[in-house]
PDB file of N, CA and C in Angstrom:
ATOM      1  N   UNK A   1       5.465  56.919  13.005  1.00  0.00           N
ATOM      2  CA  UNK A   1       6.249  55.822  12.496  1.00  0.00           C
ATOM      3  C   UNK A   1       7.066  56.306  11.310  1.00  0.00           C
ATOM      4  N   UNK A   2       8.491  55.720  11.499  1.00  0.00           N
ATOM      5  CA  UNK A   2       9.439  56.362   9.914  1.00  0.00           C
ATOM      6  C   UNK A   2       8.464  55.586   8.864  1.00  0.00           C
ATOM      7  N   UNK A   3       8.825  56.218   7.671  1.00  0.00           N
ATOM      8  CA  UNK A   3       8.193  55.386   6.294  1.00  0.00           C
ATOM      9  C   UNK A   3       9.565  54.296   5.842  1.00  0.00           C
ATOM     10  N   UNK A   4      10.542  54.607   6.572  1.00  0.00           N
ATOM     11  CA  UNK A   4      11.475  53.482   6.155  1.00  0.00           C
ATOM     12  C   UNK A   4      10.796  52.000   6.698  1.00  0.00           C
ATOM     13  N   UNK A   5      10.021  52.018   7.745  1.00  0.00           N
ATOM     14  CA  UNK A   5       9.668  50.748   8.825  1.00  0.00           C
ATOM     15  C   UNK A   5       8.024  50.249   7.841  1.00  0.00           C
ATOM     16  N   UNK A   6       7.916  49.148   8.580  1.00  0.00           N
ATOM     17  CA  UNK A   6       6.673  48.717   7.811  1.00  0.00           C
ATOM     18  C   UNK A   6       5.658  47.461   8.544  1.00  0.00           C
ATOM     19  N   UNK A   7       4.850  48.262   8.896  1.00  0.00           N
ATOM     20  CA  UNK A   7       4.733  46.654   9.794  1.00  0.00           C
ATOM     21  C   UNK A   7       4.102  45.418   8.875  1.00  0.00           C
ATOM     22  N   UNK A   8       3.742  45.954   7.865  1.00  0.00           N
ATOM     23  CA  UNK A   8       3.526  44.369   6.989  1.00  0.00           C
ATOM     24  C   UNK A   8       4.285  44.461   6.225  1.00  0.00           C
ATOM     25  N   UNK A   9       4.401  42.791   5.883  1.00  0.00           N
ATOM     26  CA  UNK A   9       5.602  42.282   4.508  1.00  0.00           C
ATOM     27  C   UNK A   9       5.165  42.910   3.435  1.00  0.00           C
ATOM     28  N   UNK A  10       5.736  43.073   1.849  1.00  0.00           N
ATOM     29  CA  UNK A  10       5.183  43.226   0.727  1.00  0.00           C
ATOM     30  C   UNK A  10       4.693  42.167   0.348  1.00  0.00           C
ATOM     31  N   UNK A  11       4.967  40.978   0.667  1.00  0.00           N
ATOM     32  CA  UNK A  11       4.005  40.076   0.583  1.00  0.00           C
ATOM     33  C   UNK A  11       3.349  39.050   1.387  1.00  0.00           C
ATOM     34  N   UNK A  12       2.374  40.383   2.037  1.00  0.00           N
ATOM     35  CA  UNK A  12       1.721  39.482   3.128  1.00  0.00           C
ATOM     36  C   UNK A  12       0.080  38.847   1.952  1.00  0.00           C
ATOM     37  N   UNK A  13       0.011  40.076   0.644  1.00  0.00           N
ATOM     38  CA  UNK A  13      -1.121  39.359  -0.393  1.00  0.00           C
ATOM     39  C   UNK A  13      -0.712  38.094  -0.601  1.00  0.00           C
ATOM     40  N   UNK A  14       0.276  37.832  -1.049  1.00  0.00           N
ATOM     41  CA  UNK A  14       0.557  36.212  -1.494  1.00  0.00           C
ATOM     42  C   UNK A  14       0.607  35.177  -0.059  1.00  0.00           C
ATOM     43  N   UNK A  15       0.739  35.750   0.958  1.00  0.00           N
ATOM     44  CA  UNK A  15       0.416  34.855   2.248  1.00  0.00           C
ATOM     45  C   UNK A  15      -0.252  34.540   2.600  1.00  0.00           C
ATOM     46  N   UNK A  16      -1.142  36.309   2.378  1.00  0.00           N
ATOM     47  CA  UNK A  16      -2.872  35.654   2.471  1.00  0.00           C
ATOM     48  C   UNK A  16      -3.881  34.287   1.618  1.00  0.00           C
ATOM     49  N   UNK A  17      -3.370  34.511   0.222  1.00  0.00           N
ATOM     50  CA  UNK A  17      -3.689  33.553  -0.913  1.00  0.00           C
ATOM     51  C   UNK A  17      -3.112  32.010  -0.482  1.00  0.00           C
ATOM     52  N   UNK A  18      -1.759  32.075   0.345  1.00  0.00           N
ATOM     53  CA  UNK A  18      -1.319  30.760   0.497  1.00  0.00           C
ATOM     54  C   UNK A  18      -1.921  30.674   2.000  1.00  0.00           C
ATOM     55  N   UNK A  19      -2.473  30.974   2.555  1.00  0.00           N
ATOM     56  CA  UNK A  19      -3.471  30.719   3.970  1.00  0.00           C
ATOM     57  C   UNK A  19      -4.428  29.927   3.034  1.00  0.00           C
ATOM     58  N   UNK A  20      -5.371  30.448   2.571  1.00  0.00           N
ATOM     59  CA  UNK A  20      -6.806  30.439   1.581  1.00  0.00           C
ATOM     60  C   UNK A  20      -6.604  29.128   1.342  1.00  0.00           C
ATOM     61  N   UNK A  21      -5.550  28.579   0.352  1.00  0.00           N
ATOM     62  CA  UNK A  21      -5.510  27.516   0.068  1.00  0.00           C
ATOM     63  C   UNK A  21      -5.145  26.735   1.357  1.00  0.00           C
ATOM     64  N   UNK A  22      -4.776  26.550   1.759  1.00  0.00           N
ATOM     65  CA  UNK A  22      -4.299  25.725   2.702  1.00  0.00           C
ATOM     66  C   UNK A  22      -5.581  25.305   3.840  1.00  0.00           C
ATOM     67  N   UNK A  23      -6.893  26.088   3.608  1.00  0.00           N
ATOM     68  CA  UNK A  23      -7.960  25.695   4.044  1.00  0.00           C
ATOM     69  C   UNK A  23      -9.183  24.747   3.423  1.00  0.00           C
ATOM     70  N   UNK A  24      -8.791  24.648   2.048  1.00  0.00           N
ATOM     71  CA  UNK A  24      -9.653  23.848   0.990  1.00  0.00           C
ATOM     72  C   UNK A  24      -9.641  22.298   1.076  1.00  0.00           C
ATOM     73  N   UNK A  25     -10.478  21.508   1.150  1.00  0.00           N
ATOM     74  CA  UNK A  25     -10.047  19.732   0.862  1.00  0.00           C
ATOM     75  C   UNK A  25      -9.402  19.466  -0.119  1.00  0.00           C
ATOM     76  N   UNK A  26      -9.186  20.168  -1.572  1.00  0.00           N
ATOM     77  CA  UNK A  26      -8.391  19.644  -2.029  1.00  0.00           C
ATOM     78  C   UNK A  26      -6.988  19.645  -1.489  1.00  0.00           C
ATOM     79  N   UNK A  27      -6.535  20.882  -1.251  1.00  0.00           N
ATOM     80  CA  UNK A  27      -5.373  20.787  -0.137  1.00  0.00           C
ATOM     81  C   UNK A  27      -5.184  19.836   0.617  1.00  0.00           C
ATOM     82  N   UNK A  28      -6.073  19.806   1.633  1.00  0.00           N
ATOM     83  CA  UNK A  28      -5.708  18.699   2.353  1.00  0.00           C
ATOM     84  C   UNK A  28      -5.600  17.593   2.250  1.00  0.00           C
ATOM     85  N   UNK A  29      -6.247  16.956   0.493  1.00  0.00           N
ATOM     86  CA  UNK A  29      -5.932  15.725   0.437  1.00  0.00           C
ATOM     87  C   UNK A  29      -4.809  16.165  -0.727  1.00  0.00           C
ATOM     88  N   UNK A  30      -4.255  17.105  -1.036  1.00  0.00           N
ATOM     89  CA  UNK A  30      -2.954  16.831  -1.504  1.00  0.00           C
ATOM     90  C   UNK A  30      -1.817  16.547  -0.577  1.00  0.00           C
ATOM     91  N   UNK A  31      -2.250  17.162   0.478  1.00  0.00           N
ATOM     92  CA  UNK A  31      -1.061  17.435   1.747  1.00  0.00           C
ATOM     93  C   UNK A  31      -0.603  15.153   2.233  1.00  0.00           C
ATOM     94  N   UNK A  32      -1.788  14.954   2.443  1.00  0.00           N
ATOM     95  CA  UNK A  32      -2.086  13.190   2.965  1.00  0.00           C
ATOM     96  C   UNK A  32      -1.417  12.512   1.549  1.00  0.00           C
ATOM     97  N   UNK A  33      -1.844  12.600   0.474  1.00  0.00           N
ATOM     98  CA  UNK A  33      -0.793  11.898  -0.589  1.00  0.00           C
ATOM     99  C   UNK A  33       0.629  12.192  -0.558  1.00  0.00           C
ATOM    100  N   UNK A  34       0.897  13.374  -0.652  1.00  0.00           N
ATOM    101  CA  UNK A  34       2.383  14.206  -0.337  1.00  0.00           C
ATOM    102  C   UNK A  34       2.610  13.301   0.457  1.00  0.00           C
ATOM    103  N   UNK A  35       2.432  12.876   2.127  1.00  0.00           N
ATOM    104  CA  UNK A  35       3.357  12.242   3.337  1.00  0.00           C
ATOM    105  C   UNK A  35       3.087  11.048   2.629  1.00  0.00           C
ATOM    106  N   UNK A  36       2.031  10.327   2.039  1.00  0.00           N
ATOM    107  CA  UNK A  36       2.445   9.176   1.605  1.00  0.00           C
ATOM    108  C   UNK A  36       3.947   8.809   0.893  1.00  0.00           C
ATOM    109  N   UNK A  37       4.447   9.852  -0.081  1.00  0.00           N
ATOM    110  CA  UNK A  37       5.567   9.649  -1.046  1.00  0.00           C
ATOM    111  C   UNK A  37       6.598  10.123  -0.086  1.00  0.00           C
ATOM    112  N   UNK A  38       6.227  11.022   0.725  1.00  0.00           N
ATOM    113  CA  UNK A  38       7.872  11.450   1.167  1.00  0.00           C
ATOM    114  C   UNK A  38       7.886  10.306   2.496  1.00  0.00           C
ATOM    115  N   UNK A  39       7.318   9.658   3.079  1.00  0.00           N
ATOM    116  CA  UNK A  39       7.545   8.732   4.076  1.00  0.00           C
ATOM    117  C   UNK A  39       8.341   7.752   2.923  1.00  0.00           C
ATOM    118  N   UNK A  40       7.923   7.078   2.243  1.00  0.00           N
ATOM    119  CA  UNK A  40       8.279   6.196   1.155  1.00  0.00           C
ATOM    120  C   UNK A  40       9.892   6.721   0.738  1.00  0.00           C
ATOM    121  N   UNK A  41       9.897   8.007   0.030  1.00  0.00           N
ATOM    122  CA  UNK A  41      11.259   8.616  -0.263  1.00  0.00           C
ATOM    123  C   UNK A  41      12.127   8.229   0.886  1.00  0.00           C
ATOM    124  N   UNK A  42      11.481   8.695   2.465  1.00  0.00           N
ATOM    125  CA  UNK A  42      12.421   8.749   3.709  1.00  0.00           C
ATOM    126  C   UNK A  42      12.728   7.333   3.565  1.00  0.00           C
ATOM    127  N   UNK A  43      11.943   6.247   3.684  1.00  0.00           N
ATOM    128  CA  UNK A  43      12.363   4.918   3.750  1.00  0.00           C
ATOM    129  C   UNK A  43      13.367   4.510   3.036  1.00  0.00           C
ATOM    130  N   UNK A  44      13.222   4.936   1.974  1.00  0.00           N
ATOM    131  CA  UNK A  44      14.154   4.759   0.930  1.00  0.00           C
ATOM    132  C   UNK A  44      15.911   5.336   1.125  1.00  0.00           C
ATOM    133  N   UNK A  45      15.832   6.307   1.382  1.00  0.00           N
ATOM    134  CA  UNK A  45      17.083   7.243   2.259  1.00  0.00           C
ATOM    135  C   UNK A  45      17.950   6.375   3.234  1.00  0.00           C
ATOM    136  N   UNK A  46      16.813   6.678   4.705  1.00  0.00           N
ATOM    137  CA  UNK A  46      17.360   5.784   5.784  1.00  0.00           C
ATOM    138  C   UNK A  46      17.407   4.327   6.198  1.00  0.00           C
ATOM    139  N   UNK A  47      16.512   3.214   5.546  1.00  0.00           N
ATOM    140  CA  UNK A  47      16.526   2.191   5.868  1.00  0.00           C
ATOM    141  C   UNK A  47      17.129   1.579   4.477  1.00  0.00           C
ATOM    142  N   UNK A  48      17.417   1.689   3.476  1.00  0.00           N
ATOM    143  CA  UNK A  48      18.121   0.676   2.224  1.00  0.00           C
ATOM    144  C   UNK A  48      19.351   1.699   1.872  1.00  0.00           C
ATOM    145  N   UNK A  49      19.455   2.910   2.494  1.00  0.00           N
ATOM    146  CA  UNK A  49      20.558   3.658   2.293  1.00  0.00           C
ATOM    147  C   UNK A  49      20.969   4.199   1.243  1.00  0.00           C
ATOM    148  N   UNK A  50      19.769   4.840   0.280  1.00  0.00           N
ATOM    149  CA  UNK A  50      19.713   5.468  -0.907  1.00  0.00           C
ATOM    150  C   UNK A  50      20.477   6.994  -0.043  1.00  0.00           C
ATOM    151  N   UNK A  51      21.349   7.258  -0.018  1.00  0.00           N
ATOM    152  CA  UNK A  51      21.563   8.673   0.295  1.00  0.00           C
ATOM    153  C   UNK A  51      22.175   9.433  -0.956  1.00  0.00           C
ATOM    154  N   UNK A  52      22.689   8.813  -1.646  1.00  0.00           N
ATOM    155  CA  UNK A  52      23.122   9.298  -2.903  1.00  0.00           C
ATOM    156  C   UNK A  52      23.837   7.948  -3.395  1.00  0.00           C
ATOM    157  N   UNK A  53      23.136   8.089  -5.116  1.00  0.00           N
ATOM    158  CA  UNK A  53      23.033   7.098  -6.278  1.00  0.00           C
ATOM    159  C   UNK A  53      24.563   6.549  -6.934  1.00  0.00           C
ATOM    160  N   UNK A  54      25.109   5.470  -6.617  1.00  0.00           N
ATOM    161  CA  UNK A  54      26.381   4.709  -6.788  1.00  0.00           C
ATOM    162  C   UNK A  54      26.703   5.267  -8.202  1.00  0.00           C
ATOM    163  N   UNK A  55      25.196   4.505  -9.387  1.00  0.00           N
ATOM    164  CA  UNK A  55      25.457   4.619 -10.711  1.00  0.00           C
ATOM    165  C   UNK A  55      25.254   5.684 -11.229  1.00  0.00           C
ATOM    166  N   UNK A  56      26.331   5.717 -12.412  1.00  0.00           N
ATOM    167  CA  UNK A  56      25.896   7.133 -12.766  1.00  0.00           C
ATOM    168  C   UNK A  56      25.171   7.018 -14.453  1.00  0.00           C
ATOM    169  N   UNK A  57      25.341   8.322 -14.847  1.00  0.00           N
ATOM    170  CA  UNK A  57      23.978   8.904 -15.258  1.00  0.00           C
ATOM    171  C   UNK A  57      22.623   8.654 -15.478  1.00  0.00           C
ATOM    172  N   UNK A  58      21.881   9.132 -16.463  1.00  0.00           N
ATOM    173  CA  UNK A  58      20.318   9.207 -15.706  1.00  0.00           C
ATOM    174  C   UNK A  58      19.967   7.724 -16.147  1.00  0.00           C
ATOM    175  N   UNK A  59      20.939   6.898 -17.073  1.00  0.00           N
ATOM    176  CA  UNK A  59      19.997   5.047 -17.027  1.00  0.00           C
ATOM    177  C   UNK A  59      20.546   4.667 -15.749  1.00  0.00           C
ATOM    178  N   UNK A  60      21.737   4.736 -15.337  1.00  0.00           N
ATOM    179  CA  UNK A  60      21.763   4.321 -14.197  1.00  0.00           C
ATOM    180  C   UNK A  60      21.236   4.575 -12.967  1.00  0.00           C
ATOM    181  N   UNK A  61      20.862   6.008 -12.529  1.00  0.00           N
ATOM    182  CA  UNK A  61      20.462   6.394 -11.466  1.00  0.00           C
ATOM    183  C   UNK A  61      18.452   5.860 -11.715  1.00  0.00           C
ATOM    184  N   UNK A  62      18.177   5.869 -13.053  1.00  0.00           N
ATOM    185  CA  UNK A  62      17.088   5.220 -13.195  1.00  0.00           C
ATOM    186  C   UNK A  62      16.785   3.726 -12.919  1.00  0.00           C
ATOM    187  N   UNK A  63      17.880   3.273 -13.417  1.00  0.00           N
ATOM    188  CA  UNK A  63      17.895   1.812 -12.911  1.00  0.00           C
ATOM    189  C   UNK A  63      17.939   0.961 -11.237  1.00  0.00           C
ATOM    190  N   UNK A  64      18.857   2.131 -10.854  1.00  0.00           N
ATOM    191  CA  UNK A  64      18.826   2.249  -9.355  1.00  0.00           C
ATOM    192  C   UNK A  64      18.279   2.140  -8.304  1.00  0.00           C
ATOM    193  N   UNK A  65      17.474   3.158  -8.650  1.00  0.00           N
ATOM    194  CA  UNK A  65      16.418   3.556  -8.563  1.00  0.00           C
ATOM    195  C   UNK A  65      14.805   2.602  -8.343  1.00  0.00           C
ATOM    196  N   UNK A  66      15.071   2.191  -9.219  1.00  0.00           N
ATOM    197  CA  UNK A  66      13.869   1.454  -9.602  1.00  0.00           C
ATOM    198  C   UNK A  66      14.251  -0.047  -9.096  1.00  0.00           C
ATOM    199  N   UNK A  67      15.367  -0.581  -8.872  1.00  0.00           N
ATOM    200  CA  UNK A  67      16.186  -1.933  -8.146  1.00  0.00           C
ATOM    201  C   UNK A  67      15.236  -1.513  -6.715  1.00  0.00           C
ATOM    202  N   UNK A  68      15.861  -0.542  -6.095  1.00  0.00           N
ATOM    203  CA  UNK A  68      15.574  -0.032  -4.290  1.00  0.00           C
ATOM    204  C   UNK A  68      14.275   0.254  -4.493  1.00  0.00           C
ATOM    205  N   UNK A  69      13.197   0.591  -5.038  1.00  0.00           N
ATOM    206  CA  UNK A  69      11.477   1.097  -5.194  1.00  0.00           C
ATOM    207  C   UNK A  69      10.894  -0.585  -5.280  1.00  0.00           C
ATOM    208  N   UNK A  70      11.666  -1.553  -6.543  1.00  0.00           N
ATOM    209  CA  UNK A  70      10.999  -2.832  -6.390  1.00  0.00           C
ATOM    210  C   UNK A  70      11.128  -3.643  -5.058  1.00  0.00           C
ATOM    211  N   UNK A  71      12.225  -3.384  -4.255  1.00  0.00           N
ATOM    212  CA  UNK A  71      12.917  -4.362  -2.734  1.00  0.00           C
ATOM    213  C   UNK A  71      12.127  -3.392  -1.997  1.00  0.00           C
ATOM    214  N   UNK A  72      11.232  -2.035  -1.925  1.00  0.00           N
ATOM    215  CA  UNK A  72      10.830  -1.646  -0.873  1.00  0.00           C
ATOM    216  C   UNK A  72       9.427  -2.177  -0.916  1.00  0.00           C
ATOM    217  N   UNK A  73       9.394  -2.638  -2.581  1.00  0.00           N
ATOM    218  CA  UNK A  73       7.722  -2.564  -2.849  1.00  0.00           C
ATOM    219  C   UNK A  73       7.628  -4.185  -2.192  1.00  0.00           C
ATOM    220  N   UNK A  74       8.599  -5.176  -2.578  1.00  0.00           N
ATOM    221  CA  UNK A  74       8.750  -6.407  -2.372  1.00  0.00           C
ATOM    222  C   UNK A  74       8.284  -6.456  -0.535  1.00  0.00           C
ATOM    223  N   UNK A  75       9.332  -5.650   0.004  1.00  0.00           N
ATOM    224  CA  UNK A  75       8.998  -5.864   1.655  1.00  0.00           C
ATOM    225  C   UNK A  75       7.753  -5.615   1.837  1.00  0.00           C
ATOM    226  N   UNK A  76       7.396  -4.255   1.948  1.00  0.00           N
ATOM    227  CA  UNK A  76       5.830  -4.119   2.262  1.00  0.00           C
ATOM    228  C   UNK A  76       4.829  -5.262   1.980  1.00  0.00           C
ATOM    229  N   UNK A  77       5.003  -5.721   0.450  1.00  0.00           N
ATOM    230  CA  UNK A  77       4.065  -6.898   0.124  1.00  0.00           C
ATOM    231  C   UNK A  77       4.169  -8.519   1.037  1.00  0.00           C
ATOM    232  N   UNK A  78       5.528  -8.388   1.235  1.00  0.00           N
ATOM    233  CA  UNK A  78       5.692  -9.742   2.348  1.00  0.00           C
ATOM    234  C   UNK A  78       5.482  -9.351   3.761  1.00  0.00           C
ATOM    235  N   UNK A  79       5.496  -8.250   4.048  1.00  0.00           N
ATOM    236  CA  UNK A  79       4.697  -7.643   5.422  1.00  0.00           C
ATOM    237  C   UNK A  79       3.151  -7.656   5.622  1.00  0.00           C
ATOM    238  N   UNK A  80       2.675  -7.803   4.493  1.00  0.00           N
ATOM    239  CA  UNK A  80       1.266  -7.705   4.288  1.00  0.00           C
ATOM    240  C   UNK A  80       0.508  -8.985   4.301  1.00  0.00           C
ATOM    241  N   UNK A  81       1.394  -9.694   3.336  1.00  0.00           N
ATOM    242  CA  UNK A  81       1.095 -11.332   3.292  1.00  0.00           C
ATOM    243  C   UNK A  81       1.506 -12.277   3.992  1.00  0.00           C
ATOM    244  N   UNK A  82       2.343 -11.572   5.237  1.00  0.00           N
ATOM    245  CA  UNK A  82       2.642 -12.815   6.046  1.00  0.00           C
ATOM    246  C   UNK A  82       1.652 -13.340   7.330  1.00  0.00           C
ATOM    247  N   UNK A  83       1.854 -14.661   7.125  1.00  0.00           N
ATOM    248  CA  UNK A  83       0.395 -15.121   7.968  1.00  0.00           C
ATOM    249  C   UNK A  83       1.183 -15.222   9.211  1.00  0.00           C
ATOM    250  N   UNK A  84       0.276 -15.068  10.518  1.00  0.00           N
ATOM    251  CA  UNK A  84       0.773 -14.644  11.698  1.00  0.00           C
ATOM    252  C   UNK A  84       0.759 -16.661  12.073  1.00  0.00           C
ATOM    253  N   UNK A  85       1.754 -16.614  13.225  1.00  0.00           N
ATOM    254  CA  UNK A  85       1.748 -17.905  13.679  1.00  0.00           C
ATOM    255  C   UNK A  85       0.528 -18.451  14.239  1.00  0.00           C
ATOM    256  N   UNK A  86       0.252 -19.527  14.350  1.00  0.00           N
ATOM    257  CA  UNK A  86      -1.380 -19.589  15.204  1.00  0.00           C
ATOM    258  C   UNK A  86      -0.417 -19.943  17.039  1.00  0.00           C
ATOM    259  N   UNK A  87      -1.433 -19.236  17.575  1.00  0.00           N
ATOM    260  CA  UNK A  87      -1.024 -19.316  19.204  1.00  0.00           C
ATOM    261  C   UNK A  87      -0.956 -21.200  19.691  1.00  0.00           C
ATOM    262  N   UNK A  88      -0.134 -21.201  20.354  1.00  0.00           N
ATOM    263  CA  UNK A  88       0.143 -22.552  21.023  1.00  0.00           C
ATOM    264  C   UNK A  88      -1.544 -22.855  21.872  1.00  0.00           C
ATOM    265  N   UNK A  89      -2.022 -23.582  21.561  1.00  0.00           N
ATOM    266  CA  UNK A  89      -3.444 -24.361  22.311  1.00  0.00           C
ATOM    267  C   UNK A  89      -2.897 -25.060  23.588  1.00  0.00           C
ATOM    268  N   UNK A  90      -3.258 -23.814  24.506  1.00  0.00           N
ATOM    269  CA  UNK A  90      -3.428 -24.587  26.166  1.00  0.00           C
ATOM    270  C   UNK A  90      -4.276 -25.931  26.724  1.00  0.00           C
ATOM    271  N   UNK A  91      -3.338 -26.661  26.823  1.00  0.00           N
ATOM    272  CA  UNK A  91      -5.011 -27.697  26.960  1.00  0.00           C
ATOM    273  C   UNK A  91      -4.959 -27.805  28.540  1.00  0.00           C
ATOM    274  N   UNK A  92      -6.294 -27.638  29.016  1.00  0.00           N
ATOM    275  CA  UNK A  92      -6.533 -27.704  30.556  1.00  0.00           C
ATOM    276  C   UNK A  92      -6.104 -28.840  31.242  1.00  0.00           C
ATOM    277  N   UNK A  93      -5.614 -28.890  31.978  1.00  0.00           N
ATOM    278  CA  UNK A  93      -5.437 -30.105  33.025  1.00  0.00           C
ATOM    279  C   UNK A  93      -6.638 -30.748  33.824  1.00  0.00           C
TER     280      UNK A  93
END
């Protein structure tokens, strides 16, 4: 084999270390909080159409911000609390 070629990366140590972790529970319950926020972020994106912030600088994009986080927090909570219809009562003949 030339010494120019190599069949491992120079950093296959730090790959190995990021395998390692990626087998621990804390990992994995960082990984399950993580999709909690970025599903939330995505919602935020594609369904209220945050793709990029109208107001500008950081009070505004804070304010913004925090307008679209309270209307997402608002829906979920009226999704949660809404009472289902009661079914129409068949009455036998």
């Amino acid at each position: 084999m030339d010494q120019r070629n190599s069949d491992r990366s120079p950093h296959e140590s730090a790959r190995n270390v990021a395998r390692a972790i990626t087998k621990t529970d804390a990992y994995k319950q960082s990984r399950k909080e993580r999709k909690k926020v970025e599903m939330l972020f995505a919602h935020l994106k594609r369904i209220l159409k945050m793709e990029k912030l109208r107001l500008r600088g950081f009070s505004g994009a804070k304010d913004e911000f925090l307008l679209a986080a309270t209307a997402q927090n608002l829906r979920r909570m009226a999704k949660r609390l809404a009472v289902k219809a009661p079914e129409a009562m068949v009455i036998p003949a």
